[in-house]
C-alpha atoms as a PDB file:
ATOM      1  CA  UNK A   1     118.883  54.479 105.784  1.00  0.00           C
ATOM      2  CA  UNK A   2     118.725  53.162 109.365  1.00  0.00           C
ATOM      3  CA  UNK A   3     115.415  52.550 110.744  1.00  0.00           C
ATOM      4  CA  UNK A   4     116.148  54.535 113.853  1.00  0.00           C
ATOM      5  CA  UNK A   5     117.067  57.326 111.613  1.00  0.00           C
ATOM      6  CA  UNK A   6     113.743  57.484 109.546  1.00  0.00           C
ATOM      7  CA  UNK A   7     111.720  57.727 112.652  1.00  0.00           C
ATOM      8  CA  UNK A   8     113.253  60.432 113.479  1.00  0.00           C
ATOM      9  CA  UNK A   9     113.077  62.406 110.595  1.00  0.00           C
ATOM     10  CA  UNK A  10     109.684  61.356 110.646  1.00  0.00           C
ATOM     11  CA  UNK A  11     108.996  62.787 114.064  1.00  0.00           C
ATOM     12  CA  UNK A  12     110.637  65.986 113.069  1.00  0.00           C
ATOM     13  CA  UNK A  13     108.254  66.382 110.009  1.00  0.00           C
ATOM     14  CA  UNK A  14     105.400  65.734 112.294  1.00  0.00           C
ATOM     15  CA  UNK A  15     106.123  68.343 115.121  1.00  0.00           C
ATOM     16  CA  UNK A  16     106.888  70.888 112.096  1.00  0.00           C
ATOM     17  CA  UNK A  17     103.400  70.074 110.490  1.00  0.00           C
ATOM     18  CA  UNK A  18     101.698  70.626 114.265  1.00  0.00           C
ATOM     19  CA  UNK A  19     103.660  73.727 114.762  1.00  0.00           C
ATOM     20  CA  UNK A  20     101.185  76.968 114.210  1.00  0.00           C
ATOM     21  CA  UNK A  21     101.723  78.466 110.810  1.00  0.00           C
ATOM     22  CA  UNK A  22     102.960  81.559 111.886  1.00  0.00           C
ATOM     23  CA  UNK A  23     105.480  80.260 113.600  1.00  0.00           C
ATOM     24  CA  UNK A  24     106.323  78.396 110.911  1.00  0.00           C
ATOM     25  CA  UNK A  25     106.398  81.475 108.739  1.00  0.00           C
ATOM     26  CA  UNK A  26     108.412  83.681 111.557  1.00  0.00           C
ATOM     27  CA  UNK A  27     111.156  81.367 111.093  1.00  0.00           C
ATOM     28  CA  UNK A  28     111.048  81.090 107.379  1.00  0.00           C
ATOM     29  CA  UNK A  29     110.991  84.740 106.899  1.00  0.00           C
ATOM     30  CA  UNK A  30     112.511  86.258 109.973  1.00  0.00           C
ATOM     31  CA  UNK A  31     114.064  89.739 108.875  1.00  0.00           C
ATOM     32  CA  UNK A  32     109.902  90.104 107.431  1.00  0.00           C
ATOM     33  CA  UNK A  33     108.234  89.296 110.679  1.00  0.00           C
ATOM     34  CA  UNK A  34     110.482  92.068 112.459  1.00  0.00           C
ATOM     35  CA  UNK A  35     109.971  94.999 110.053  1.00  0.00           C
ATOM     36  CA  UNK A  36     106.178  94.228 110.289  1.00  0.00           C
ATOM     37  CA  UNK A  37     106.402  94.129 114.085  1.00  0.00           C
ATOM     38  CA  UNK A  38     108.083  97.642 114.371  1.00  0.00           C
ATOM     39  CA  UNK A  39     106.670  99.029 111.083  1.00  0.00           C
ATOM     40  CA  UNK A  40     102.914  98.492 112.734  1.00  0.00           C
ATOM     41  CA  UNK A  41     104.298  99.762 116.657  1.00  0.00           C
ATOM     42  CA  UNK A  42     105.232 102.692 114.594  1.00  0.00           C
ATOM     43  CA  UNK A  43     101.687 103.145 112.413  1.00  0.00           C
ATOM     44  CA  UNK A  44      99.978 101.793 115.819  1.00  0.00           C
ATOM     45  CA  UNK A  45     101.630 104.890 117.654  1.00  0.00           C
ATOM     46  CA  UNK A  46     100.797 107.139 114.925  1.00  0.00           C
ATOM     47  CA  UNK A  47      96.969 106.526 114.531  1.00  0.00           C
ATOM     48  CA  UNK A  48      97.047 106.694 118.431  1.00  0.00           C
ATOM     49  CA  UNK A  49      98.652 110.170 118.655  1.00  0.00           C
ATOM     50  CA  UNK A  50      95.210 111.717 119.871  1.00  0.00           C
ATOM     51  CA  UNK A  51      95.338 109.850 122.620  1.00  0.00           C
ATOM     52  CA  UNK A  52      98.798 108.817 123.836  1.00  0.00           C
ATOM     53  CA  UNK A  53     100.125 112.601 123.191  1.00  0.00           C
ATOM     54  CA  UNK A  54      99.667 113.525 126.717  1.00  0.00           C
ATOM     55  CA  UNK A  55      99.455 117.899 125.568  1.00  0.00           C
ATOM     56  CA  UNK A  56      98.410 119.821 122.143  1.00  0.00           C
ATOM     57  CA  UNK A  57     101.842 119.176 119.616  1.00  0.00           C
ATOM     58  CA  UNK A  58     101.007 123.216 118.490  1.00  0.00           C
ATOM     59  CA  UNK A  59     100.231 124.531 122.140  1.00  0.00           C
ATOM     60  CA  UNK A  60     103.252 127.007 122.943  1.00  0.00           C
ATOM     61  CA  UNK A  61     103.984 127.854 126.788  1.00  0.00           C
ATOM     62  CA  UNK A  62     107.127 130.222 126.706  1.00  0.00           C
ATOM     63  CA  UNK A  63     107.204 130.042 130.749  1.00  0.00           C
ATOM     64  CA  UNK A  64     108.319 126.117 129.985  1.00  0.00           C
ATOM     65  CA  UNK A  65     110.811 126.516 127.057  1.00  0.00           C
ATOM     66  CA  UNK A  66     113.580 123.764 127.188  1.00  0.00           C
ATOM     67  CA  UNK A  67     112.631 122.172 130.207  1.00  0.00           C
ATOM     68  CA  UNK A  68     114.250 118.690 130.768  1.00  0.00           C
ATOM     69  CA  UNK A  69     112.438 115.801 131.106  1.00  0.00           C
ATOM     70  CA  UNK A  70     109.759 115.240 133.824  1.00  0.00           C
ATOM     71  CA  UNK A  71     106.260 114.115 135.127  1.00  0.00           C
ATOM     72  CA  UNK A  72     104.280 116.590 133.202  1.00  0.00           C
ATOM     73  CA  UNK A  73     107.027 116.528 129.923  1.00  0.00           C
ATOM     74  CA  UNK A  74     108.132 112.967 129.574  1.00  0.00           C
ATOM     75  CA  UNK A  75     110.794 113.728 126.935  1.00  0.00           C
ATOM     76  CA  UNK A  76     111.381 118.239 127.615  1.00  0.00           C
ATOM     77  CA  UNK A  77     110.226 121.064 125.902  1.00  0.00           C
ATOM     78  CA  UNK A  78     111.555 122.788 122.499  1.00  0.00           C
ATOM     79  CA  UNK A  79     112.661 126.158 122.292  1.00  0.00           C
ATOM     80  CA  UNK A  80     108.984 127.509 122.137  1.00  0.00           C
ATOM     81  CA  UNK A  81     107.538 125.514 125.693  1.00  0.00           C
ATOM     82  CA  UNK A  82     105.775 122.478 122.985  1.00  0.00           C
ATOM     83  CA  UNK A  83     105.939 119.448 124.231  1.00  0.00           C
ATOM     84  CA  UNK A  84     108.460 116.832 122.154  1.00  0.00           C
ATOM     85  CA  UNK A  85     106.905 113.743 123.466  1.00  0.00           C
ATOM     86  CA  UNK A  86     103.557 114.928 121.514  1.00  0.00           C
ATOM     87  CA  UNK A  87     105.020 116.269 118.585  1.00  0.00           C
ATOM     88  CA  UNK A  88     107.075 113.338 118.012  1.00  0.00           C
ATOM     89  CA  UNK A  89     103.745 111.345 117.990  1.00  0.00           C
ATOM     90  CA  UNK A  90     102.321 113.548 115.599  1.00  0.00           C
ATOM     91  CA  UNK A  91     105.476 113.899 113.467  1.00  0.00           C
ATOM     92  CA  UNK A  92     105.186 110.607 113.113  1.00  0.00           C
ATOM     93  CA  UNK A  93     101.677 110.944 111.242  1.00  0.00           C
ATOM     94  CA  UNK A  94     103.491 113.728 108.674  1.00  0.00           C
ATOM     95  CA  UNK A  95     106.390 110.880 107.945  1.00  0.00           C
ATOM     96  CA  UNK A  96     104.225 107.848 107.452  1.00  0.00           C
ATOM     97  CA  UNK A  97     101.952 109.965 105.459  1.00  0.00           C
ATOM     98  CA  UNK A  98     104.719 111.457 102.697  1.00  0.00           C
ATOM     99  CA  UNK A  99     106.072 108.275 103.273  1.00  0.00           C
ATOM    100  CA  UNK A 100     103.024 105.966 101.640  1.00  0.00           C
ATOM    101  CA  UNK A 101     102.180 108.727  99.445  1.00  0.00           C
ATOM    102  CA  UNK A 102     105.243 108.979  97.443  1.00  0.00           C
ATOM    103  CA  UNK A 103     105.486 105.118  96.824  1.00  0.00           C
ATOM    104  CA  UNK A 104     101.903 105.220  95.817  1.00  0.00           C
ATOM    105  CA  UNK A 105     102.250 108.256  93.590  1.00  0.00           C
ATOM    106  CA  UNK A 106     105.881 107.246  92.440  1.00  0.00           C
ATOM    107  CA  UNK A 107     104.493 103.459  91.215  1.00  0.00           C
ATOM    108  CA  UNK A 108     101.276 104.000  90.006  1.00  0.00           C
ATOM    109  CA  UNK A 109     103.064 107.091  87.694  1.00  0.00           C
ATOM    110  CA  UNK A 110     105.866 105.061  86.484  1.00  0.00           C
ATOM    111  CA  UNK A 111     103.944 101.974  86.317  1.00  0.00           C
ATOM    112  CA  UNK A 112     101.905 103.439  83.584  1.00  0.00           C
ATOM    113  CA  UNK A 113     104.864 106.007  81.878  1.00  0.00           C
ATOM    114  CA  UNK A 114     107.402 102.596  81.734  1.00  0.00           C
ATOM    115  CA  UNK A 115     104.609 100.269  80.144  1.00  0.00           C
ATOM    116  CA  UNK A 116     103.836 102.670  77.525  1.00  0.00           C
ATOM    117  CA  UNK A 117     107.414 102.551  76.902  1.00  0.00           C
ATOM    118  CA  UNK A 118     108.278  99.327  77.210  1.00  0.00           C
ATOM    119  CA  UNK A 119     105.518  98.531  74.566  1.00  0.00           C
ATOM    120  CA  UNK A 120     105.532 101.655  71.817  1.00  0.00           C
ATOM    121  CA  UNK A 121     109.309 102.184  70.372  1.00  0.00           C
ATOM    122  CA  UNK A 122     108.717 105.516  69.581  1.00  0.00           C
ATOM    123  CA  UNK A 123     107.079 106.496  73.002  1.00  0.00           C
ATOM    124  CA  UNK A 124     110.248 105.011  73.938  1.00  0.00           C
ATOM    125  CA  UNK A 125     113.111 107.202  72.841  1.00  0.00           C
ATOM    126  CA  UNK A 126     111.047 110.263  73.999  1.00  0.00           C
ATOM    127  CA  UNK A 127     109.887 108.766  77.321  1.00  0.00           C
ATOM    128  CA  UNK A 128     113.324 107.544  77.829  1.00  0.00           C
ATOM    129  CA  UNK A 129     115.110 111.081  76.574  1.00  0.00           C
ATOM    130  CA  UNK A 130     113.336 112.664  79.365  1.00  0.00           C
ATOM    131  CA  UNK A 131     113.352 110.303  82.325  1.00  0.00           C
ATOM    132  CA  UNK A 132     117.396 110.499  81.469  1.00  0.00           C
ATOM    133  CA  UNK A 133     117.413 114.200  81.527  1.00  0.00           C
ATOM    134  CA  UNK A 134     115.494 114.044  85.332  1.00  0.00           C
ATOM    135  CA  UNK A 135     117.982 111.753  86.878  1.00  0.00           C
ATOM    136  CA  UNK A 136     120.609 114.178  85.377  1.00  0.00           C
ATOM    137  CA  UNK A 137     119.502 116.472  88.228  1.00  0.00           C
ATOM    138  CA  UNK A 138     119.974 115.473  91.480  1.00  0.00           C
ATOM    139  CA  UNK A 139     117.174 114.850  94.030  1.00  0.00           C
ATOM    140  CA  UNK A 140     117.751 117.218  96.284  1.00  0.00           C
ATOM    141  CA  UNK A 141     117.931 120.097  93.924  1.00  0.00           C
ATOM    142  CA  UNK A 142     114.811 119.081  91.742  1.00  0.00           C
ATOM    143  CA  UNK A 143     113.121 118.573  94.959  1.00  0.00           C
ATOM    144  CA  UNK A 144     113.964 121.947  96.815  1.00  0.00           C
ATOM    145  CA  UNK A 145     113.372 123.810  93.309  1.00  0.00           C
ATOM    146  CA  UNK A 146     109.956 122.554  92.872  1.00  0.00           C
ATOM    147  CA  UNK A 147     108.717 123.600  96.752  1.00  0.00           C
ATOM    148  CA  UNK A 148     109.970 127.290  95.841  1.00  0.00           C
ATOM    149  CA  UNK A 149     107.723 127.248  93.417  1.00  0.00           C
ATOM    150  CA  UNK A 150     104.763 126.029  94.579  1.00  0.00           C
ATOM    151  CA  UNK A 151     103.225 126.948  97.857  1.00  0.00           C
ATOM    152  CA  UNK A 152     104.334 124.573 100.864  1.00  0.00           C
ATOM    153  CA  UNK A 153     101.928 122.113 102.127  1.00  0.00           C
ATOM    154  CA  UNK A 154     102.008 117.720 102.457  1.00  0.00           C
ATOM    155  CA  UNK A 155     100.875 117.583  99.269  1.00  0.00           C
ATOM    156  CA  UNK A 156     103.374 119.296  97.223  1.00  0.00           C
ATOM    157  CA  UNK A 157     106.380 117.615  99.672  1.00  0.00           C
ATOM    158  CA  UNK A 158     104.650 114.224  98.244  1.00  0.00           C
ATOM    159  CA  UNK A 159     105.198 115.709  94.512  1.00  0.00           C
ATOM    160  CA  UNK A 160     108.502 116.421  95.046  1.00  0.00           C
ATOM    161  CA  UNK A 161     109.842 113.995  96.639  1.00  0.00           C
ATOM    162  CA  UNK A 162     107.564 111.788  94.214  1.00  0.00           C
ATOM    163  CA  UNK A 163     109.462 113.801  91.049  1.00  0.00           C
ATOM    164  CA  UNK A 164     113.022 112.066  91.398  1.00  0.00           C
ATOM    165  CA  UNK A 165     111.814 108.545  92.144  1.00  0.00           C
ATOM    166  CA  UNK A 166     109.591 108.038  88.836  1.00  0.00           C
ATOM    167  CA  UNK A 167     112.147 108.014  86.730  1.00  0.00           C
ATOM    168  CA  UNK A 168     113.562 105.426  88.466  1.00  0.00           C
ATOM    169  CA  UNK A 169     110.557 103.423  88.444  1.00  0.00           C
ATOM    170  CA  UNK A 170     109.887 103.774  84.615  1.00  0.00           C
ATOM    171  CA  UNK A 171     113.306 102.253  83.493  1.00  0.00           C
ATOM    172  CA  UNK A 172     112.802  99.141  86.031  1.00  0.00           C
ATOM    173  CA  UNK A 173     109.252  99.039  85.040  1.00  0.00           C
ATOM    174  CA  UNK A 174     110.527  99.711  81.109  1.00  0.00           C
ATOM    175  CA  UNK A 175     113.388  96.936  81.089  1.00  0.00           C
ATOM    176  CA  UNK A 176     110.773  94.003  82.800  1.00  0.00           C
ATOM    177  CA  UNK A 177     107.933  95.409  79.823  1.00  0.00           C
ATOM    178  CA  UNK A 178     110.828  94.811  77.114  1.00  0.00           C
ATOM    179  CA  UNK A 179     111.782  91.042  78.714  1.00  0.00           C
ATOM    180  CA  UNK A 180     107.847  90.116  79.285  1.00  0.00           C
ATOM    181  CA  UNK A 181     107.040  91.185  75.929  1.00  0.00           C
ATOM    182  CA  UNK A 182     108.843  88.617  73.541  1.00  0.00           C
ATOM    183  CA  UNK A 183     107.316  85.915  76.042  1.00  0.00           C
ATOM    184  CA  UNK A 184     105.775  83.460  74.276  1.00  0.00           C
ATOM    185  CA  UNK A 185     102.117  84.005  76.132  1.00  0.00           C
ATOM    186  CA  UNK A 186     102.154  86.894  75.047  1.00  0.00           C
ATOM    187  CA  UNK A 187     103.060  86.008  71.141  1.00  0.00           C
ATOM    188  CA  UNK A 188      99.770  83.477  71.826  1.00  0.00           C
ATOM    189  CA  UNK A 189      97.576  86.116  72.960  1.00  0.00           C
ATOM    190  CA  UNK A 190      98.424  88.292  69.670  1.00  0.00           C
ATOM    191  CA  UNK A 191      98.167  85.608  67.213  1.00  0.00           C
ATOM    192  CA  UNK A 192      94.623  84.711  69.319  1.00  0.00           C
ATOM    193  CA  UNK A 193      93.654  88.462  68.390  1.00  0.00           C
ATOM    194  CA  UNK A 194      93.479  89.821  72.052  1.00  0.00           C
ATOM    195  CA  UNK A 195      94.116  93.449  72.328  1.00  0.00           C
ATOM    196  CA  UNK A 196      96.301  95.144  73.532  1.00  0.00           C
ATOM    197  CA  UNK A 197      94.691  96.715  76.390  1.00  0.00           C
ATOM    198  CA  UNK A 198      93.865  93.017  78.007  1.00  0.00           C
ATOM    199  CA  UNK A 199      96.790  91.651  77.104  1.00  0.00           C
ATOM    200  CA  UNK A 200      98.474  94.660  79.693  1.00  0.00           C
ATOM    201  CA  UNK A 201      95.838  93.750  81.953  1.00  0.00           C
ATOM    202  CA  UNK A 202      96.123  89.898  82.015  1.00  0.00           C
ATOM    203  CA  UNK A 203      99.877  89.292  80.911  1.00  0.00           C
ATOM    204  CA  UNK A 204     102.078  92.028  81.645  1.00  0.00           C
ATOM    205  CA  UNK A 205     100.776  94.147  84.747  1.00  0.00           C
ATOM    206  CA  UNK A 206     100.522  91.133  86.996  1.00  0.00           C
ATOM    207  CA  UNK A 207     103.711  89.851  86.027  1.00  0.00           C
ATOM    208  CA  UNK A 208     105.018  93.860  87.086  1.00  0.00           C
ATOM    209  CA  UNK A 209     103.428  93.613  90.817  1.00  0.00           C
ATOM    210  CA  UNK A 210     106.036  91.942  92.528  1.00  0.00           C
ATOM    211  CA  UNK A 211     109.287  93.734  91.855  1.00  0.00           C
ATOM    212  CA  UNK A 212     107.504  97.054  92.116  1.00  0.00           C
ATOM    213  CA  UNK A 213     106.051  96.475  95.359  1.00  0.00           C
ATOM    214  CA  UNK A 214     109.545  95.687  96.232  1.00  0.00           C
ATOM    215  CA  UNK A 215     110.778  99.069  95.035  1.00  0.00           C
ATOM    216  CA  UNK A 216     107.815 100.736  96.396  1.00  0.00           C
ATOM    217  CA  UNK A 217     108.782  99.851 100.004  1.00  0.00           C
ATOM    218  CA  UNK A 218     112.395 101.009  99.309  1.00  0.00           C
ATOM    219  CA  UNK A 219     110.986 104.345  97.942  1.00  0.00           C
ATOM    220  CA  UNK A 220     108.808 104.740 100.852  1.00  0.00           C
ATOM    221  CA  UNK A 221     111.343 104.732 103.386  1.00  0.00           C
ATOM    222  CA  UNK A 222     113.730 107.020 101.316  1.00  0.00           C
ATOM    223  CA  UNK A 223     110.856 109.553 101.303  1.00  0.00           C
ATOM    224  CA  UNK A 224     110.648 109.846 104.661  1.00  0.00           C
ATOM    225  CA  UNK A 225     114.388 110.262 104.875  1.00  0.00           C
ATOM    226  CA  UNK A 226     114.267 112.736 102.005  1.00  0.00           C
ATOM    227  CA  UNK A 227     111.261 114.590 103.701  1.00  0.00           C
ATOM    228  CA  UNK A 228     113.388 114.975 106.919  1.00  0.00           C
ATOM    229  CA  UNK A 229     116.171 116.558 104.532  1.00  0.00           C
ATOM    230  CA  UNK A 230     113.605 118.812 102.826  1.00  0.00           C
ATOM    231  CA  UNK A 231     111.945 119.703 106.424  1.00  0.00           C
ATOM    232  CA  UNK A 232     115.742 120.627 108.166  1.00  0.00           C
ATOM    233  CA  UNK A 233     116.140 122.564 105.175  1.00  0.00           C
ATOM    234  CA  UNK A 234     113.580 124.887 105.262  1.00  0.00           C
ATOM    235  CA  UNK A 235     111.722 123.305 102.049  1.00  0.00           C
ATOM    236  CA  UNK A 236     110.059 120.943 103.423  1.00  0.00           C
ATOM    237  CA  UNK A 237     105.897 120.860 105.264  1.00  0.00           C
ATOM    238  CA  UNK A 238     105.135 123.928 106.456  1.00  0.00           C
ATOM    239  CA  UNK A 239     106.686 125.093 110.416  1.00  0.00           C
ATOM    240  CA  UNK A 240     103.580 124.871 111.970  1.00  0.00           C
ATOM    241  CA  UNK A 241     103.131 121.133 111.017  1.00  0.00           C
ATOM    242  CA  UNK A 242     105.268 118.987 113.144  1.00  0.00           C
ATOM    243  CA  UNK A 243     107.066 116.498 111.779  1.00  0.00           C
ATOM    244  CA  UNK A 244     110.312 115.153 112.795  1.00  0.00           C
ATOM    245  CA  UNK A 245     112.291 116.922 110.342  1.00  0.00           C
ATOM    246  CA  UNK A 246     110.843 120.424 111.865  1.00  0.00           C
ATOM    247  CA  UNK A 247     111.707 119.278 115.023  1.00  0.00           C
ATOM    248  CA  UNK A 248     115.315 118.819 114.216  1.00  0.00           C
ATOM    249  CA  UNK A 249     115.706 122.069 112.479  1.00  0.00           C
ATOM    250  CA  UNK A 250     114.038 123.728 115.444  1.00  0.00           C
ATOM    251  CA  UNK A 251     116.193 122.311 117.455  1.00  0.00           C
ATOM    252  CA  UNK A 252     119.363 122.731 115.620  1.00  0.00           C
ATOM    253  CA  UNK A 253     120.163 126.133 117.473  1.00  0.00           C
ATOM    254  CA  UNK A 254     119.699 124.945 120.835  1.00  0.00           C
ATOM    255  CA  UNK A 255     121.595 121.947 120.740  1.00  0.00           C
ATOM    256  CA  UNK A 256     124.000 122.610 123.293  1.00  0.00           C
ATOM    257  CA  UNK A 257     120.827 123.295 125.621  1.00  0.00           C
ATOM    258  CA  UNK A 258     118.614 120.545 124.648  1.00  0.00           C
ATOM    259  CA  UNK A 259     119.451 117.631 122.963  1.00  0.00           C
ATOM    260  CA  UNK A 260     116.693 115.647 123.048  1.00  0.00           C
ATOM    261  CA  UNK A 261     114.761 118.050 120.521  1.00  0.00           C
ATOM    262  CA  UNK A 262     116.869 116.364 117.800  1.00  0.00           C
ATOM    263  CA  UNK A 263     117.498 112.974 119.602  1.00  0.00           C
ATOM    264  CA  UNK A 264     114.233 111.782 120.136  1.00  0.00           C
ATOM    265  CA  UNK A 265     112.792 112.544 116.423  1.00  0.00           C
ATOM    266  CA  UNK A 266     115.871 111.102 114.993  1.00  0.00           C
ATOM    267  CA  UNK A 267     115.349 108.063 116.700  1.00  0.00           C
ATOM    268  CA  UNK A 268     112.054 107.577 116.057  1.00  0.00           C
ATOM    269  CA  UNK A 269     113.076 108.189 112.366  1.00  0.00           C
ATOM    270  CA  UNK A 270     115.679 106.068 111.898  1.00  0.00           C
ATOM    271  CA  UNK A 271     113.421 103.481 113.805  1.00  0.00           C
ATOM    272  CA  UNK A 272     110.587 103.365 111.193  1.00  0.00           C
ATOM    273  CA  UNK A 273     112.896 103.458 108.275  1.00  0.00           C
ATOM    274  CA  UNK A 274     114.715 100.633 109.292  1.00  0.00           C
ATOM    275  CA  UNK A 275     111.353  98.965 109.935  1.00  0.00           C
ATOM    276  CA  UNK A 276     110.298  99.756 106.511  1.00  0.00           C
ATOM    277  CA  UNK A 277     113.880  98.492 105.028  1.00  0.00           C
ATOM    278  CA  UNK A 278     113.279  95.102 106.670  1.00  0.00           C
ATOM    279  CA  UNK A 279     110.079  94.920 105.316  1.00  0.00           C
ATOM    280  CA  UNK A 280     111.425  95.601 101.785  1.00  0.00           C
ATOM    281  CA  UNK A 281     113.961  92.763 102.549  1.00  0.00           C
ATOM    282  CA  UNK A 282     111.656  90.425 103.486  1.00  0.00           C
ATOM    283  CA  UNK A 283     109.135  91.076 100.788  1.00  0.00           C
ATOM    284  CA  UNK A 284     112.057  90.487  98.300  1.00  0.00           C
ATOM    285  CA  UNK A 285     112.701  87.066  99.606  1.00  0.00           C
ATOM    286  CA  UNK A 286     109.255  86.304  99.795  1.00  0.00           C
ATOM    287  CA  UNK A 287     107.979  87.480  96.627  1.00  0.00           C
ATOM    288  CA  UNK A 288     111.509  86.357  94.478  1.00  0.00           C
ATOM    289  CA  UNK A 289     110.615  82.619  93.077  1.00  0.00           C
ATOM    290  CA  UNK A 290     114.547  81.919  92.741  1.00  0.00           C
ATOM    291  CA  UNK A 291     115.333  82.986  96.571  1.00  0.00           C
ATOM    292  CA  UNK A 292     111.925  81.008  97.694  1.00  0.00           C
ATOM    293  CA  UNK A 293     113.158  77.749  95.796  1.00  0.00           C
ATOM    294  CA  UNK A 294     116.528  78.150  98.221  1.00  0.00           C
ATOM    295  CA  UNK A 295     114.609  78.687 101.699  1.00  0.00           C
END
């Protein structure tokens, strides 16, 4: 190679080794820098609801009902005289919340139901049997069953949204348990004597986190979608909590006369699960060793 041609790749390497790290990493990973910008405007603008919601998200004023957008209401009023601009802030709060919840609740269960099976044959077929028979069912169904039964409130949305995703976790969580366990580690560490228990801890579970963080983030922005399904329904948090799937409901019947009562919460929705998506994307890249070797 050409002298002139070596110092130049060798002044390329240098200005890419004085180049700030982030940078560095922005470029690198470029759909995961902007679903962590617009995931954390979105989390930013929901721990600052208090204070950027410029009138109570509950207060009702029926001498203001569906007024368009001014000075005093930036984005209108809903059909009761509440402002949208504030209850979109809040809503925002409900969504993130079921939203973190569920992928929390939906891991951590299936985490622990798919090791079990992935190590114990007979756990298996039973585990297995009955993760089949809840995926028979779709979501929706299980989902809106289960809130007629129990009494509405966040918590129960995060159980049933939370119900349909497990299995799904368990049989990703079961079929990585059945590859990592004829590893040869983990043929040492039996032949060494180690029990079982450590051998979860120490082998297998680490070996777990990175694909189920993955899924996690996928599962949290389908909750928030399915929460918004649950919520236009009628099965979803209770009416007097806003969230953006209220919102649109309420606002289904006066569509003609206000728009914006279903624009602006399905904006912001959309918004935050496609910032979540990215993130999910990015992690993926990230956290895969096969796509890293290729970046």
């Amino acid at each position: 190679m050409d002298s002139p041609m070596i110092a130049a790749l060798e002044a390329r390497l240098e200005r890419q080794r004085r180049q700030p790290r982030i940078l560095v990493f922005a470029r690198r990973h470029p759909v995961l820098v902007a679903g962590a910008a617009l995931l954390a405007t979105m989390v930013l603008l929901a721990l600052l609801a208090p204070w950027l919601a410029p009138h109570d998200p509950t207060e009702m004023n029926v001498l203001q009902r569906l007024k368009p957008p001014s000075a005093d209401y930036l984005l209108g009023t809903d059909a009761l005289g509440r402002d949208i601009l504030s209850r979109t802030l809040y809503g925002a709060r409900v969504s993130l919340l079921v939203g973190v919840s569920v992928a929390l609740f939906s891991a951590l269960v299936g985490l622990g139901i798919g090791t079990v099976a992935g190590f114990n044959r007979v756990a298996d077929r039973i585990i297995m049997r009955i993760m089949d028979g809840m995926m028979a069912i779709p979501g929706i169904l299980l989902a809106v069953a289960l809130m007629t039964l129990i009494r509405a409130s966040i918590a129960t949305v995060v159980i049933a949204i939370a119900m349909p995703e497990i299995p799904r976790v368990v049989r990703l969580v079961r079929s990585l348990v059945l590859t990592i366990r004829e590893q040869p580690y983990i043929e040492a560490a039996r032949a060494m004597g180690t029990r079982l228990p450590m051998i979860l801890l120490r082998h297998v579970i680490p070996n777990l986190l990175t694909p189920l963080i993955v899924q996690a983030s996928f599962i949290w922005a389908s909750a928030m979608i399915f929460e918004a399904y649950l919520s236009f329904l009628g099965a979803g948090t209770p009416p007097e909590v806003p969230s953006w799937g209220n919102m649109m409901a309420e606002g289904r019947s006066v569509v003609q006369l206000a728009f914006g009562i279903i624009l602006y919460p399905g904006i912001f929705l959309g918004l935050t699960v496609l910032a979540v998506n990215l993130v999910g994307d990015g992690l993926r890249d990230l956290l895969d060793p096969r796509i890293g070797r290729k970046l």
